[in-house]
N, C-alpha and C. Protein backbone atom coordinates (compact mmCIF):
# COMPACT_ATOMS: atom_id res chain seq x y z
N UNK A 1 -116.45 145.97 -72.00
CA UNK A 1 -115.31 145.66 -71.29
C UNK A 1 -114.07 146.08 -72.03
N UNK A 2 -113.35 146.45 -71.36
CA UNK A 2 -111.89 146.81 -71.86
C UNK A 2 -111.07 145.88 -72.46
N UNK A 3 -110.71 145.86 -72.84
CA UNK A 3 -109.17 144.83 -73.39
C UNK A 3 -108.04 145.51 -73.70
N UNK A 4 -107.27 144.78 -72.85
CA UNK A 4 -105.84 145.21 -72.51
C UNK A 4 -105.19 144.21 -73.41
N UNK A 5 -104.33 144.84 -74.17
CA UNK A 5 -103.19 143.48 -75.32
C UNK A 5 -101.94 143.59 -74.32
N UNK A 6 -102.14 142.63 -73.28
CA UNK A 6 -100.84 142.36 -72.92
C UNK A 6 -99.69 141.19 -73.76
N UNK A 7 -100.39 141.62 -74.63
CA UNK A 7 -98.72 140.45 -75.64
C UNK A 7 -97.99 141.79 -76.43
N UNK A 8 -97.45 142.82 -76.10
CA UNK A 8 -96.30 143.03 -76.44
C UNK A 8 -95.61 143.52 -75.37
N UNK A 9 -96.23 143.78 -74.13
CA UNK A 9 -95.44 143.31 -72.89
C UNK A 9 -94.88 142.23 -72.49
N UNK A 10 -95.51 141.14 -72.86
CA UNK A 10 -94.81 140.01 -73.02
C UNK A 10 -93.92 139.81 -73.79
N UNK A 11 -94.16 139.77 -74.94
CA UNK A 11 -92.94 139.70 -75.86
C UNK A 11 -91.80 140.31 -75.90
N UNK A 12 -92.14 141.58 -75.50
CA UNK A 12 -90.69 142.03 -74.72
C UNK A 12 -90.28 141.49 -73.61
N UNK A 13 -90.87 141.50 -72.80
CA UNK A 13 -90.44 140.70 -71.65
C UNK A 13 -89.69 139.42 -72.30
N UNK A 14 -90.55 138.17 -73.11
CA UNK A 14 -89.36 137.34 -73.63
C UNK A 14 -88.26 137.61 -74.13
N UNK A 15 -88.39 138.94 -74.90
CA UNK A 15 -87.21 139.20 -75.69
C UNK A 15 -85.87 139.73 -74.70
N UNK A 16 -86.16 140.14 -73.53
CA UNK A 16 -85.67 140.65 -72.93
C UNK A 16 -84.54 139.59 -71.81
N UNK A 17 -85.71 138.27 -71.41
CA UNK A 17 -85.04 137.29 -71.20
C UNK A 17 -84.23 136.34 -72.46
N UNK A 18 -84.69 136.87 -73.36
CA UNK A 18 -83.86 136.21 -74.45
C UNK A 18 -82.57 136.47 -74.55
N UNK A 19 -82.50 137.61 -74.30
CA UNK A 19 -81.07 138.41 -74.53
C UNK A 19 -80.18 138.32 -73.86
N UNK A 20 -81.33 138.38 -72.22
CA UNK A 20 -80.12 138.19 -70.77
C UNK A 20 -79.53 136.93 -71.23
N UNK A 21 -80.25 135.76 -71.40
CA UNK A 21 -79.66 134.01 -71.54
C UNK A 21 -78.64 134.43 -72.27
N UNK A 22 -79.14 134.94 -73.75
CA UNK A 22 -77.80 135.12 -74.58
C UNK A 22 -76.57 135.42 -74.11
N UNK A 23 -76.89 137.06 -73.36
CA UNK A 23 -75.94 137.54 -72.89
C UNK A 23 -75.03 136.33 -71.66
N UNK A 24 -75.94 135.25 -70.86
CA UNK A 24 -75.12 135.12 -70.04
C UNK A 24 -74.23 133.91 -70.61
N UNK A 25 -75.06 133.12 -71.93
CA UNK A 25 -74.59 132.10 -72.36
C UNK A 25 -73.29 132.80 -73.23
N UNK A 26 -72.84 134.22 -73.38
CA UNK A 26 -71.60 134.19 -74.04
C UNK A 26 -70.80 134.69 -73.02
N UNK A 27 -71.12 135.15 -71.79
CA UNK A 27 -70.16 135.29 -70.98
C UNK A 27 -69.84 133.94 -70.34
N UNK A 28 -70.84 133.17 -69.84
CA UNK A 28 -70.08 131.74 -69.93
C UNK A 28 -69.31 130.85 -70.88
N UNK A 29 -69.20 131.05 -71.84
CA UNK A 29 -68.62 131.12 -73.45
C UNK A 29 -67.31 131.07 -73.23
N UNK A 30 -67.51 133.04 -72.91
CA UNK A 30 -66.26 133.60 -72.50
C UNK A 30 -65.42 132.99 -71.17
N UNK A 31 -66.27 132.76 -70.53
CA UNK A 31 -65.72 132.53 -69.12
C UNK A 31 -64.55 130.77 -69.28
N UNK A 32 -65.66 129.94 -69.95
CA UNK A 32 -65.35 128.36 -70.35
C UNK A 32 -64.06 129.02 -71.05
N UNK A 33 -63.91 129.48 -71.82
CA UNK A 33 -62.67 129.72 -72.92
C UNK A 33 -61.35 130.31 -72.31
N UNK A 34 -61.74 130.91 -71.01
CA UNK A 34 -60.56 131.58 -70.53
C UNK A 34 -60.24 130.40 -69.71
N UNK A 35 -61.05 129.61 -69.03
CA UNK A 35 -60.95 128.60 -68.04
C UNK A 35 -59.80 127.84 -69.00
N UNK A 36 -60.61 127.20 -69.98
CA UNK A 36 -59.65 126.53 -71.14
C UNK A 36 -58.22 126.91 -71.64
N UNK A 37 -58.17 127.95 -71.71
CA UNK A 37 -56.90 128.71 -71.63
C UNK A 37 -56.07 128.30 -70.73
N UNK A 38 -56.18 129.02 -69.69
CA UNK A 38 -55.49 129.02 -68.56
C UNK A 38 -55.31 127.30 -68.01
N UNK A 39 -56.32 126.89 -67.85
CA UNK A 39 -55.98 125.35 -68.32
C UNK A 39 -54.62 124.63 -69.05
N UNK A 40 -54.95 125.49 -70.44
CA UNK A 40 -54.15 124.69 -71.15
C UNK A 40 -52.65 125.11 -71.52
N UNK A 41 -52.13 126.49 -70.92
CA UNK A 41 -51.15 127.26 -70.04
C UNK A 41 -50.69 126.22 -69.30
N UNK A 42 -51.57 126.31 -68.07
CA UNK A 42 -50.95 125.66 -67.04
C UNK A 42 -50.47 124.32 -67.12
N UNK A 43 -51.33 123.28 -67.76
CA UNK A 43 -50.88 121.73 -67.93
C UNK A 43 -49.44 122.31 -69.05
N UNK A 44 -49.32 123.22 -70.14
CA UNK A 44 -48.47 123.15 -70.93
C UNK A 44 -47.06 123.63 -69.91
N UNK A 45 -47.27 124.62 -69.16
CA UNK A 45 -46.63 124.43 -68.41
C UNK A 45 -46.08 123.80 -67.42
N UNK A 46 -46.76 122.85 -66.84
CA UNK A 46 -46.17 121.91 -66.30
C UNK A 46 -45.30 120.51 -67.01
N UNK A 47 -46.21 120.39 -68.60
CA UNK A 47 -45.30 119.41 -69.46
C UNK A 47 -43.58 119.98 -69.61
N UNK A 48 -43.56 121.46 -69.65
CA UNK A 48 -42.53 121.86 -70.03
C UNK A 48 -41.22 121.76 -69.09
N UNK A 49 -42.36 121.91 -67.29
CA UNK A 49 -41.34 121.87 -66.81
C UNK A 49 -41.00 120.57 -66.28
N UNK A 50 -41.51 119.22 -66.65
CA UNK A 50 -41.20 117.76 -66.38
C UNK A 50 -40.52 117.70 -67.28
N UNK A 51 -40.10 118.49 -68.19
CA UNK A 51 -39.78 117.96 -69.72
C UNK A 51 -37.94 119.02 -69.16
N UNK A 52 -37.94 119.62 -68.51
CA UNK A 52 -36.69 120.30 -68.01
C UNK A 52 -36.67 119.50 -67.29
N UNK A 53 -37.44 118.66 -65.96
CA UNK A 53 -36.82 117.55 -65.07
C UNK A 53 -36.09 116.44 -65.99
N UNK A 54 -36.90 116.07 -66.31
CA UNK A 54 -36.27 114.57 -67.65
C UNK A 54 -35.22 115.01 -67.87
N UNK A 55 -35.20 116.46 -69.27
CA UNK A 55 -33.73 116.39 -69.60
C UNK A 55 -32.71 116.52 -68.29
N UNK A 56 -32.60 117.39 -67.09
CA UNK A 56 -31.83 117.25 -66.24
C UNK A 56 -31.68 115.80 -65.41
N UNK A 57 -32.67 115.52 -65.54
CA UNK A 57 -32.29 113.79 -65.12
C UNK A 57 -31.18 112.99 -65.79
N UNK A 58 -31.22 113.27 -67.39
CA UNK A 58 -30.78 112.40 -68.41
C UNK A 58 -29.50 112.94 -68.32
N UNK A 59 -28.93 114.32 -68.45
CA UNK A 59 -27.71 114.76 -68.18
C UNK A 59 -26.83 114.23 -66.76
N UNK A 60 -27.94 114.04 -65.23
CA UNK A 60 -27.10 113.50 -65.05
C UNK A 60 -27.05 111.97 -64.53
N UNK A 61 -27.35 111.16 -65.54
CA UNK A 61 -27.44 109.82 -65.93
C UNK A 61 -26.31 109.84 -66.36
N UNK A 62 -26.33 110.56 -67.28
CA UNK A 62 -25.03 110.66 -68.49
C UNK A 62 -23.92 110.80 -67.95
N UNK A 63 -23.75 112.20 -66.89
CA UNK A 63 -22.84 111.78 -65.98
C UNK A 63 -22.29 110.75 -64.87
N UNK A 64 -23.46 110.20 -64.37
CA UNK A 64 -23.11 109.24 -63.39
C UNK A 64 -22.71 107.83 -64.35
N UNK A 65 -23.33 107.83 -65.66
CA UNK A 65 -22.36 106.38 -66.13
C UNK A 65 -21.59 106.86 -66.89
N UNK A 66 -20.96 108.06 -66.95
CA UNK A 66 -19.23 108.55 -67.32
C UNK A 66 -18.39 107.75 -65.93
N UNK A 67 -18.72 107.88 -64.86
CA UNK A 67 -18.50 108.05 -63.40
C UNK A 67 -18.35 106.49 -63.28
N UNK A 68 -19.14 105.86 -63.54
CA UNK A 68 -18.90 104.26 -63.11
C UNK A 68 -18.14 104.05 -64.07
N UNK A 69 -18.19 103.99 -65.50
CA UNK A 69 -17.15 103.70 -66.35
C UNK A 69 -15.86 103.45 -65.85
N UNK A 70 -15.72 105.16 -65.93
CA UNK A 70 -14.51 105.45 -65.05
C UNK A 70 -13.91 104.65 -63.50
N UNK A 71 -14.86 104.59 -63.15
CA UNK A 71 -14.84 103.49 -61.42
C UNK A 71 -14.62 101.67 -62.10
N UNK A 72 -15.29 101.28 -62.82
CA UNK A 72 -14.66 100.18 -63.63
C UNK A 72 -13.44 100.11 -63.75
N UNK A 73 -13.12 100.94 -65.15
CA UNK A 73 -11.63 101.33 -65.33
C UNK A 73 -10.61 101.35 -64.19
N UNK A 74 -10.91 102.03 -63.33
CA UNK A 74 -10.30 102.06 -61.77
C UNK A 74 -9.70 100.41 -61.37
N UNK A 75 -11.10 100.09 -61.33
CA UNK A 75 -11.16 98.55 -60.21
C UNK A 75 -10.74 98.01 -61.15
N UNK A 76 -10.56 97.61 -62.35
CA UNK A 76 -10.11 96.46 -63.71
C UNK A 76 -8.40 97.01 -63.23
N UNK A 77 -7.92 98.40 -63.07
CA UNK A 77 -6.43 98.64 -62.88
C UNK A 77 -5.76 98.26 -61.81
N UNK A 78 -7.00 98.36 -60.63
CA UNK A 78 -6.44 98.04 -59.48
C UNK A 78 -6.42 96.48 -59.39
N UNK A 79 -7.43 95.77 -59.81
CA UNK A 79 -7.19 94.69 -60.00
C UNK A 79 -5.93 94.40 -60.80
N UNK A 80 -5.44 94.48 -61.96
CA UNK A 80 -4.68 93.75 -62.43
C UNK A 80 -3.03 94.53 -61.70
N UNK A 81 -3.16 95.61 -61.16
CA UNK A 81 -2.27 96.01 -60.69
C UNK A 81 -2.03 95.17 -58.94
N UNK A 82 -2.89 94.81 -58.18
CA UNK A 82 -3.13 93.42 -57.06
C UNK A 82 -2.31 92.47 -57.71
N UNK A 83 -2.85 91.75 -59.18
CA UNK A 83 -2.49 90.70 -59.93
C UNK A 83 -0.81 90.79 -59.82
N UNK A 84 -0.47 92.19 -60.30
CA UNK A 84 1.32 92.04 -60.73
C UNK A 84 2.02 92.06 -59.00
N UNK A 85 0.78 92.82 -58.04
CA UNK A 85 2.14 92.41 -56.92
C UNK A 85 2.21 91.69 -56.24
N UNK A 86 0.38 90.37 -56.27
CA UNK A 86 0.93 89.35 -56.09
C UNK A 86 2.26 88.34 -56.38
N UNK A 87 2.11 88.64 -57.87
CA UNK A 87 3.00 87.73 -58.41
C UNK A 87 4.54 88.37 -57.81
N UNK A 88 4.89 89.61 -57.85
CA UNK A 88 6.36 89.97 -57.28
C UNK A 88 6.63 89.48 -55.86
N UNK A 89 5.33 89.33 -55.21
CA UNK A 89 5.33 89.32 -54.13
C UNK A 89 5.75 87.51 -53.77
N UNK A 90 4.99 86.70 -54.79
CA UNK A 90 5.44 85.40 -54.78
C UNK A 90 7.51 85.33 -55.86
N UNK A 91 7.60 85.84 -56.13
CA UNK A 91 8.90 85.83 -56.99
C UNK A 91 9.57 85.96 -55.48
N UNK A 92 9.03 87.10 -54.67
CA UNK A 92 10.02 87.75 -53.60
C UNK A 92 10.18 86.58 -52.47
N UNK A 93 9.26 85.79 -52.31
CA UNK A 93 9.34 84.54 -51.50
C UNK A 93 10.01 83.27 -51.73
N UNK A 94 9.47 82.92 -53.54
CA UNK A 94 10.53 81.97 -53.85
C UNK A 94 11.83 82.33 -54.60
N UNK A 95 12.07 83.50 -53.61
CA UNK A 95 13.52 84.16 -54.56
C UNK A 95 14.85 83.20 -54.03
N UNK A 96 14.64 83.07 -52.28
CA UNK A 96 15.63 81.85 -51.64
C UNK A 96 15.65 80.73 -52.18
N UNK A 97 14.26 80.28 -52.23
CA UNK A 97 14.10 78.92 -52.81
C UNK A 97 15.16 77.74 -53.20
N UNK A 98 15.64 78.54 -54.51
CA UNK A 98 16.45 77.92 -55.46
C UNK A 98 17.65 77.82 -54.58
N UNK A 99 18.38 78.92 -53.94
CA UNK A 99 19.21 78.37 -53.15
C UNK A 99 19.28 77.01 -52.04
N UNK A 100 18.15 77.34 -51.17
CA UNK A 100 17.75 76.12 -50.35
C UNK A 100 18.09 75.05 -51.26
N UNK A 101 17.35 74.81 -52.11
CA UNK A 101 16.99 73.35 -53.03
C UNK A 101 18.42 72.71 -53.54
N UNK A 102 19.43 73.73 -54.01
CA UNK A 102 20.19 73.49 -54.39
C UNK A 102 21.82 73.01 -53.02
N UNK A 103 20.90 73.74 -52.21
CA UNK A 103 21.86 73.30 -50.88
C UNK A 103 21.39 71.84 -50.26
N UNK A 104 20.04 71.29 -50.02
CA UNK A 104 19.60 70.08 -50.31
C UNK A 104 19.81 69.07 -51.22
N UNK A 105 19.85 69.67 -52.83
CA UNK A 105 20.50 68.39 -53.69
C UNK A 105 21.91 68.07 -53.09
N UNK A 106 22.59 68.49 -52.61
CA UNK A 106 24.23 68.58 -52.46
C UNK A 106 24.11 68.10 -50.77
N UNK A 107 22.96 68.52 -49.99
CA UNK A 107 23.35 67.58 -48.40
C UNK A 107 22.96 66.23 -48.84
N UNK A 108 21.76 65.92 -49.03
CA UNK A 108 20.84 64.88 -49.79
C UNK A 108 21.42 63.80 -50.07
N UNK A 109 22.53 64.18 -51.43
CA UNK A 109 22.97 63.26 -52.20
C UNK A 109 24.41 62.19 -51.30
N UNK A 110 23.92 60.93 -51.22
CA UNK A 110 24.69 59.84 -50.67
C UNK A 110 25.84 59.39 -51.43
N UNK A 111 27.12 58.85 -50.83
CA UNK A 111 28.53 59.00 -51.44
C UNK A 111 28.15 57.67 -52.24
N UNK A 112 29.02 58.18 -53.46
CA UNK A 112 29.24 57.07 -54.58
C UNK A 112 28.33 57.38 -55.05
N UNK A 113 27.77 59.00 -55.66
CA UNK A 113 26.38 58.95 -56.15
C UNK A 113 26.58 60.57 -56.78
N UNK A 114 26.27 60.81 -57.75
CA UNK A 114 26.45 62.03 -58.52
C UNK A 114 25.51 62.33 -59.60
N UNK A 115 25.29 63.61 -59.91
CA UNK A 115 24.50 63.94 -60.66
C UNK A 115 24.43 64.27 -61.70
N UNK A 116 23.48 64.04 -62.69
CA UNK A 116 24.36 64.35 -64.32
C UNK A 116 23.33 66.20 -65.29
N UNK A 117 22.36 65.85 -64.25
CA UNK A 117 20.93 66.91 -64.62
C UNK A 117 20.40 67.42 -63.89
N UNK A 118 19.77 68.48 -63.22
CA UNK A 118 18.98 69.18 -62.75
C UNK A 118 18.25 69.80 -63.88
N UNK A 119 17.00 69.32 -63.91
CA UNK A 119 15.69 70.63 -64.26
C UNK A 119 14.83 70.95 -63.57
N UNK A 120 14.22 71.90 -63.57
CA UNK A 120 12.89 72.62 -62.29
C UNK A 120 12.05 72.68 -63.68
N UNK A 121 10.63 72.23 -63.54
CA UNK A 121 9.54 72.66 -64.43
C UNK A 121 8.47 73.05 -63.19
N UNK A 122 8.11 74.41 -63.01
CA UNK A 122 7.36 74.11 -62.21
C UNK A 122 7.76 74.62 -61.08
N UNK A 123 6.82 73.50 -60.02
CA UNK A 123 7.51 73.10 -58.47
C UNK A 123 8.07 71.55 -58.23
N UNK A 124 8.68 71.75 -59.83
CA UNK A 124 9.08 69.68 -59.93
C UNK A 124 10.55 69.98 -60.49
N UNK A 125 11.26 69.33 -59.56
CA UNK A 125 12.56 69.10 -60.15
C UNK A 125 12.48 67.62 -61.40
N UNK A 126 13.66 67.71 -61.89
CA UNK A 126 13.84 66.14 -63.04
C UNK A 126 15.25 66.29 -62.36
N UNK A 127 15.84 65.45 -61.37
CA UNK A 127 17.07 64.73 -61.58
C UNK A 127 17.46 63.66 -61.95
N UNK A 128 18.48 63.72 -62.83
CA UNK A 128 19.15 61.96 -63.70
C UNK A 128 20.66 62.10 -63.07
N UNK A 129 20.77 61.21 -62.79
CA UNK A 129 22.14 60.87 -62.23
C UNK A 129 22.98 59.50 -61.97
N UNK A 130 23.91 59.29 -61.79
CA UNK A 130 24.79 57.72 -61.84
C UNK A 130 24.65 57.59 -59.83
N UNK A 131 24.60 56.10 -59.67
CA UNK A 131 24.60 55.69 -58.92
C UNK A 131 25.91 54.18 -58.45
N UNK A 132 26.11 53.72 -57.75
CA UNK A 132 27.44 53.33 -57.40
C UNK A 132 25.92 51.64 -57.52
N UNK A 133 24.90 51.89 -57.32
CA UNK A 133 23.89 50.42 -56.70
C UNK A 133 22.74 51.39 -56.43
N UNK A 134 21.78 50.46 -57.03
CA UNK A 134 20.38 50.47 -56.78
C UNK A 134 20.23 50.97 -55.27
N UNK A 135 20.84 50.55 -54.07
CA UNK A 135 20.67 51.00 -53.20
C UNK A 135 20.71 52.37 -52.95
N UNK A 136 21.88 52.66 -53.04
CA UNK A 136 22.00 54.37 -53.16
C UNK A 136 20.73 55.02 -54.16
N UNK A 137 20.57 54.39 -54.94
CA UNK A 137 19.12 55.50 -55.34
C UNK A 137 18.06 55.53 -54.22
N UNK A 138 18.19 54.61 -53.79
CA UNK A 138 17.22 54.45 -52.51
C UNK A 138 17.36 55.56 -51.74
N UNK A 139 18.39 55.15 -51.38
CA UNK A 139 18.76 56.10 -49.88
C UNK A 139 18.93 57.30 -50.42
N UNK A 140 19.12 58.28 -51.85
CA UNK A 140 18.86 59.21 -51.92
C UNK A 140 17.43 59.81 -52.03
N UNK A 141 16.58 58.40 -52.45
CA UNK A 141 15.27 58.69 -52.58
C UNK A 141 14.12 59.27 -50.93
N UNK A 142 15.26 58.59 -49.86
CA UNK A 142 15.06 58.54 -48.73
C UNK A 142 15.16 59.53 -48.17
N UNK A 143 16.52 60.00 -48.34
CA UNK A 143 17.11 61.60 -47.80
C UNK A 143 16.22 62.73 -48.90
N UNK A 144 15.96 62.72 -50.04
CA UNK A 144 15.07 63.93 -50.06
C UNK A 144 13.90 63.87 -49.69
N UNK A 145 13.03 62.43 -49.03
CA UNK A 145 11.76 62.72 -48.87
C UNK A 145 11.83 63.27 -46.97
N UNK A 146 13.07 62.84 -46.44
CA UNK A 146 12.79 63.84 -45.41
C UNK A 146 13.76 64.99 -45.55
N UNK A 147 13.96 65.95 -46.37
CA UNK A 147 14.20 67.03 -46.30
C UNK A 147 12.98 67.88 -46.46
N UNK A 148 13.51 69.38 -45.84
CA UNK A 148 12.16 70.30 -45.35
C UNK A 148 12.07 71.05 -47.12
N UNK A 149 12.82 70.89 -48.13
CA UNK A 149 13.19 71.64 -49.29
C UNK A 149 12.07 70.73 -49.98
N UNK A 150 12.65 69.47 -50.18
CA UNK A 150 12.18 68.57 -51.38
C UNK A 150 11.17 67.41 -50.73
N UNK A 151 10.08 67.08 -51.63
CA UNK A 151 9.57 66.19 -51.07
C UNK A 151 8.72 65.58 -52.28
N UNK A 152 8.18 64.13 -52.33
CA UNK A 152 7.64 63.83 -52.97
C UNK A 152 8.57 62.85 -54.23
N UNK A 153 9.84 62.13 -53.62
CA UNK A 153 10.22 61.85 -54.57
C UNK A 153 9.38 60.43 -55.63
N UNK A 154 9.62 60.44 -57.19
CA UNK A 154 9.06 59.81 -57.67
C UNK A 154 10.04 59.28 -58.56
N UNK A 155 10.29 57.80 -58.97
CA UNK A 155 11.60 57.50 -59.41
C UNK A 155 11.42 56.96 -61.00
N UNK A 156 11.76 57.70 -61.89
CA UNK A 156 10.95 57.43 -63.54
C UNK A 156 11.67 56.23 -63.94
N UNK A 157 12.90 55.85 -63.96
CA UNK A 157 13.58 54.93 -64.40
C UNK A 157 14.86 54.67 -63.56
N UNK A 158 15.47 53.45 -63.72
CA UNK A 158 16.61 53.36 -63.11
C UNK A 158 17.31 51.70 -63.72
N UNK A 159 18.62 52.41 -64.57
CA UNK A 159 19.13 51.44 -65.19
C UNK A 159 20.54 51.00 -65.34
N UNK A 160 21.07 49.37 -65.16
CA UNK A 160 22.29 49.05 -64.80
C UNK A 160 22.90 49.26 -66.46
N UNK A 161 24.08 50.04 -66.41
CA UNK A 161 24.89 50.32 -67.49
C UNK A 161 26.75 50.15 -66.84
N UNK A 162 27.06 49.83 -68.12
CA UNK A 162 28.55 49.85 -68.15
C UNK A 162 29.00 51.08 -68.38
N UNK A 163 29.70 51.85 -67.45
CA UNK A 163 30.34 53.36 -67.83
C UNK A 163 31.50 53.03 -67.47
N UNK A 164 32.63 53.69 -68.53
CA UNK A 164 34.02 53.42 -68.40
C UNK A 164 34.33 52.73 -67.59
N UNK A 165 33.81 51.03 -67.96
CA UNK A 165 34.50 50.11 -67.67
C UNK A 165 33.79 49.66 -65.89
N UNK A 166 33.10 50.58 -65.54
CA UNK A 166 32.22 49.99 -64.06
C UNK A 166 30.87 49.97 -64.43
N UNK A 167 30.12 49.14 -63.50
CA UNK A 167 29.00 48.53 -63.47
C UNK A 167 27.79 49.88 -62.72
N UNK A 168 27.45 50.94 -62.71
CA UNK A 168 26.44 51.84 -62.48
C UNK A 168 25.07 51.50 -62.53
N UNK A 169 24.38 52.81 -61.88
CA UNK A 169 22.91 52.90 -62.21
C UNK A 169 23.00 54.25 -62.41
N UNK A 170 22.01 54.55 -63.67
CA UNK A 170 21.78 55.56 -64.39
C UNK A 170 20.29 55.76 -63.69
N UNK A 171 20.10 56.58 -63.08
CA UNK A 171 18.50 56.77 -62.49
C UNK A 171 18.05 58.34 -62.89
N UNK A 172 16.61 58.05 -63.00
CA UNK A 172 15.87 59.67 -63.23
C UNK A 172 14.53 60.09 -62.19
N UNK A 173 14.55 61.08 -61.63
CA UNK A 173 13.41 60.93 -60.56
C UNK A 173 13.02 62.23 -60.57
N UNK A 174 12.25 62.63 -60.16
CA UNK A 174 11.49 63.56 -59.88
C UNK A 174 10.98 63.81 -58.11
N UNK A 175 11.44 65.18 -58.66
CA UNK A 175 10.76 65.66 -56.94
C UNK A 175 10.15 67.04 -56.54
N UNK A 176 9.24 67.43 -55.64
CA UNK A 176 8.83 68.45 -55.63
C UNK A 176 9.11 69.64 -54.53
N UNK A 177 9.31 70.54 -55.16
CA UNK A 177 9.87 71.83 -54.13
C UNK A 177 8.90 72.29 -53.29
N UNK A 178 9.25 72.10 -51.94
CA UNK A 178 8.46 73.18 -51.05
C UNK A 178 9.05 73.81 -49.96
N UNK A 179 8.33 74.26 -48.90
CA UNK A 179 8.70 75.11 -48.41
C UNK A 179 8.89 75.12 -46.72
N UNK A 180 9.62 74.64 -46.33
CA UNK A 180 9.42 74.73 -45.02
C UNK A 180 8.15 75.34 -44.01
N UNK A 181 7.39 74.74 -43.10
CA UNK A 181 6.75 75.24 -42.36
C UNK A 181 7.11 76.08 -41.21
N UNK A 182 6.83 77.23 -41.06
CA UNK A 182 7.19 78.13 -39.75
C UNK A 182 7.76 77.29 -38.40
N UNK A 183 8.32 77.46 -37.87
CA UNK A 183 7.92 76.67 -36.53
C UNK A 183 6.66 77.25 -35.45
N UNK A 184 6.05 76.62 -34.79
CA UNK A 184 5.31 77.35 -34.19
C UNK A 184 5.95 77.90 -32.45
N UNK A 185 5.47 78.42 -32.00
CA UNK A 185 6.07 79.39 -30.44
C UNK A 185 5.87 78.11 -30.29
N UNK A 186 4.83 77.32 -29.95
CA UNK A 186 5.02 76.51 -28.50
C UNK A 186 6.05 75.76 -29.02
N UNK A 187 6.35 74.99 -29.77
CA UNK A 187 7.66 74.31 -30.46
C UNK A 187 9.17 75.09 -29.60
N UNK A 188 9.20 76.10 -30.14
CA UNK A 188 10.47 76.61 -29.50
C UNK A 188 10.38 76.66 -27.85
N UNK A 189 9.33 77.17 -27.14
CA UNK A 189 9.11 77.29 -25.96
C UNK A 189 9.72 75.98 -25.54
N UNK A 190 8.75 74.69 -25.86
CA UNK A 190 9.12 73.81 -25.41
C UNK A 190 11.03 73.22 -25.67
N UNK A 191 11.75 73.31 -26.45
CA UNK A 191 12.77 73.13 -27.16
C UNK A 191 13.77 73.88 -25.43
N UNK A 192 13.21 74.96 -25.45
CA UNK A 192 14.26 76.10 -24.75
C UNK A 192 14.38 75.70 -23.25
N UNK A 193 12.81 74.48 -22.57
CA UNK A 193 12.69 74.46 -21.18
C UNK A 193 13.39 73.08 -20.86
């Protein structure tokens, strides 16, 4: 019988699949490595360009709280600039005032009765003044609480003294300035029919 050595057909044959595997296990090698690459390209590129969003975010952060600052600054000016024309605006109202009040101490005041002081602290007058009798402090106490100027009188002291030779009252009182109320239309309406 013949005998055929088929083992170095074989063995080439393994060797042959040996080589292909090789061969395909370094082109997958190759292939994994470019994958990896390009991979790691692309994510780097995308860090880079979140990393250009951020900083353009942060710039304009930076600008928008320059921007409110500034809008603070604004409203703190406009506010205190409100503040000063309130107040002119109240100066400009009780600018008459003092006249009125002073045209009231002088209707107000009842004969045999004179004044020695006026002070305003406030919306509070201090008047001290001589009186002829206890009464008359009264009745001046009377006449400024219905005037539309003064109201609220409050009477601190009131004392009998000898002044050149007559018998007086030395009185001190207090009173408070206000302001007349508008009249209202139907008031006049009715007044006129």
């Amino acid at each position: 019988m013949a005998r055929i050595n088929l083992l170095p057909w074989r063995e080439q044959r393994r060797k042959e699949r040996q080589r292909d595997f090789l061969v395909l296990l370094g082109f997958a090698a190759v292939v994994t490595a470019i994958l990896v690459a390009i991979a790691y390209i692309h994510v780097g590129g995308l860090i880079e360009y979140q990393e250009r969003r951020n900083a353009f975010l942060q710039n304009e952060i930076r600008i928008l709280d320059a921007k409110i600052k500034e809008i603070r600054s604004l409203e703190a000016t406009k506010k205190a600039l409100l503040e000063r024309m309130r107040v002119i605006e109240d100066l400009q109202k009780r600018r008459p005032v003092i006249v009125h009040v002073f045209d009231e101490l002088v209707n107000t005041l009842p004969p045999a009765t004179y004044l020695t002081s006026v002070t305003q602290k406030g919306d509070t007058l201090v008047i001290s003044g001589r009186a002829e009798s206890n009464a008359r402090v009264s009745k001046y106490m009377r006449n400024i609480e219905a005037s539309p100027w003064l109201d609220k009188p409050m009477l601190d002291v009131i004392e009998r003294k000898n002044v050149d030779g007559m018998r007086v009252s030395e009185f001190r009182l207090q009173a408070k300035i206000t302001t007349p109320a508008a009249p209202k239309n139907t008031d006049r309406l009715a007044s006129t029919q």
